[in-house]
Protein backbone atom coordinates (compact mmCIF):
# COMPACT_ATOMS: atom_id res chain seq x y z
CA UNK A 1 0.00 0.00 0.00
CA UNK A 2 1.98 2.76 -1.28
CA UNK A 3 -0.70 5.54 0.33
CA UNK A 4 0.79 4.72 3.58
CA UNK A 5 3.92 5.76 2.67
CA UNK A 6 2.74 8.82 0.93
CA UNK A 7 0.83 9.56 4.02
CA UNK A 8 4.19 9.56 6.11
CA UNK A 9 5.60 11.95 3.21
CA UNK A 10 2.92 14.67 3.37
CA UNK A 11 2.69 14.15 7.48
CA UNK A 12 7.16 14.84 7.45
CA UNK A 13 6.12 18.13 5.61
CA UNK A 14 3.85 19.31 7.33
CA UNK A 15 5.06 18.76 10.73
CA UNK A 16 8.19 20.34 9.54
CA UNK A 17 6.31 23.29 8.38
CA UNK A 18 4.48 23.68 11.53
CA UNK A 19 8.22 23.39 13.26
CA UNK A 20 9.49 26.26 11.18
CA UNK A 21 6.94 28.38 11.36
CA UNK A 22 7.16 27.80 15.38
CA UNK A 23 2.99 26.78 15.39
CA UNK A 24 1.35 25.46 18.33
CA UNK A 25 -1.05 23.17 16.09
CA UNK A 26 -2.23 22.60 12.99
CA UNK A 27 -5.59 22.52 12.05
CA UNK A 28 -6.22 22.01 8.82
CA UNK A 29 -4.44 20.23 5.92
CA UNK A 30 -5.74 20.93 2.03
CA UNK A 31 -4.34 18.25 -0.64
CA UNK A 32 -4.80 18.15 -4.13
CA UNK A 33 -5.04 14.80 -5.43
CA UNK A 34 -6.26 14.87 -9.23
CA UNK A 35 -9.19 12.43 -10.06
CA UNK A 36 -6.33 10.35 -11.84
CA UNK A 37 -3.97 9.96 -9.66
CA UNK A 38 -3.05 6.80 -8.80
CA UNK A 39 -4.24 6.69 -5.40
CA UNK A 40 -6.94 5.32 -3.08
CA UNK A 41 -8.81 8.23 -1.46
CA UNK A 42 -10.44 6.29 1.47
CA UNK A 43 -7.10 4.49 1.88
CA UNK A 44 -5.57 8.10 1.89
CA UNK A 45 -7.98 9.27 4.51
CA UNK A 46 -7.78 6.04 6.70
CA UNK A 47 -3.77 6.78 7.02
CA UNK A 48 -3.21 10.28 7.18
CA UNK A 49 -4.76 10.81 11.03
CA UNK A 50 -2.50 7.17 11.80
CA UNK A 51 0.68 9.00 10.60
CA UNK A 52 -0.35 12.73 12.36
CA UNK A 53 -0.80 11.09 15.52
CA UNK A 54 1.06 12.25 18.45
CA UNK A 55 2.16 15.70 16.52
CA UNK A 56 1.67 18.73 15.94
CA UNK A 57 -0.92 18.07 13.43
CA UNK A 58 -3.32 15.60 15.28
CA UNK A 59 -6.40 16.47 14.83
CA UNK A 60 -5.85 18.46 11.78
CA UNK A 61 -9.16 18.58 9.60
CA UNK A 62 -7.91 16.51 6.26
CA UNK A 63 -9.30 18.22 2.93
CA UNK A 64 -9.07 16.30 -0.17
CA UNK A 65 -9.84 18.38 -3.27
CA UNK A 66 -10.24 16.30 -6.61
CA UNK A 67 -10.06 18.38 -9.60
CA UNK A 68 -10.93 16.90 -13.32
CA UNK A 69 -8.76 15.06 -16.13
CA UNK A 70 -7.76 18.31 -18.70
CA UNK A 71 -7.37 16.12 -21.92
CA UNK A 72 -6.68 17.11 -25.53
CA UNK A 73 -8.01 15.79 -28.01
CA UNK A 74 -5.59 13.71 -30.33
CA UNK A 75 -8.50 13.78 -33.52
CA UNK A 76 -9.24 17.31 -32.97
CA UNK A 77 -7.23 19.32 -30.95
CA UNK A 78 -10.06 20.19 -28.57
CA UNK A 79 -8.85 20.87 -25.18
CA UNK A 80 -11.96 19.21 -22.25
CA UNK A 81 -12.26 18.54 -19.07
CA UNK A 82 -13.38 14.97 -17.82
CA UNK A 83 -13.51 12.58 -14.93
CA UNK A 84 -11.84 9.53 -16.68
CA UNK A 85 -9.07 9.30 -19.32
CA UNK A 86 -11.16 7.33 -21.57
CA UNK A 87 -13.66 10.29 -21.88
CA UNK A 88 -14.98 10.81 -25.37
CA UNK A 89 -13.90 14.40 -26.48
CA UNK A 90 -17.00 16.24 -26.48
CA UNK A 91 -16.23 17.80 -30.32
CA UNK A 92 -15.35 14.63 -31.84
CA UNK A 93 -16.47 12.16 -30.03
CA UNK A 94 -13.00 10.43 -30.39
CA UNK A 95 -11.55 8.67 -27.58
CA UNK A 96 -7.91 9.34 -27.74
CA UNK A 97 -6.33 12.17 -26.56
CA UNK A 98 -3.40 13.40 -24.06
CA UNK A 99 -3.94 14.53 -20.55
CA UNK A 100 -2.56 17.91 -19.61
CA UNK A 101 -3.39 17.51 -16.37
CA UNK A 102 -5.21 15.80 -13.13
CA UNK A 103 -2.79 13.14 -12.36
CA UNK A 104 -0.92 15.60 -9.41
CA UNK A 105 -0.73 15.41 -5.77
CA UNK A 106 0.27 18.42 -4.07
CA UNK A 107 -0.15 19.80 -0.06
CA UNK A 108 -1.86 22.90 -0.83
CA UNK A 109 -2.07 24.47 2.42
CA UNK A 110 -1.26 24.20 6.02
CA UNK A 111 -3.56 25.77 8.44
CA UNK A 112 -2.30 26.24 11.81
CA UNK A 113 -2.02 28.84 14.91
């Protein structure tokens, strides 16, 4: 289960954030985890509070935004937004294309006092 380690990853930042910025707690942690990314959500939220515990960030509220699949057409050149890779391209219809983006997981914020 390669969440789990990805889980210990993003809890290392952000308790080393929280260090730095000499906070008392964290209360809220924002990831962006594109719809595909290849990652379980539920196994993501099931292991993040496991790998917070006994830090700075216990506790923290965990948001998990999930923005779309940006794909380009490869028939047409048309440049749409989707929740799977093998979403017909809404000019064409075809079903190749290249994604531009959605596949990224990023901390976007740390919330903390």
């Amino acid at each position: 289960m390669h969440e789990l380690s990805l889980c210990r990853s993003i809890a290392d930042l952000v308790v080393d954030a929280a260090t730095r910025a000499e906070a008392e707690s964290v209360t809220r942690i924002t990831l962006e985890i594109g719809l595909g990314a290849p990652v379980e959500i539920e196994a993501i939220r099931f292991c993040m509070p496991l790998c917070l515990e006994d830090t700075v960030a216990a506790g923290a509220e965990l948001v998990i935004e999930r923005p779309l699949l940006e794909i380009r057409c490869g028939a047409c050149g048309t440049t749409h937004a989707a929740t799977t890779a093998r979403a017909p391209c809404p000019s064409c219809g075809a079903l190749a294309g290249t994604i531009l983006s959605g596949r990224q997981m990023r901390v976007v914020s740390i919330e903390a006092r």
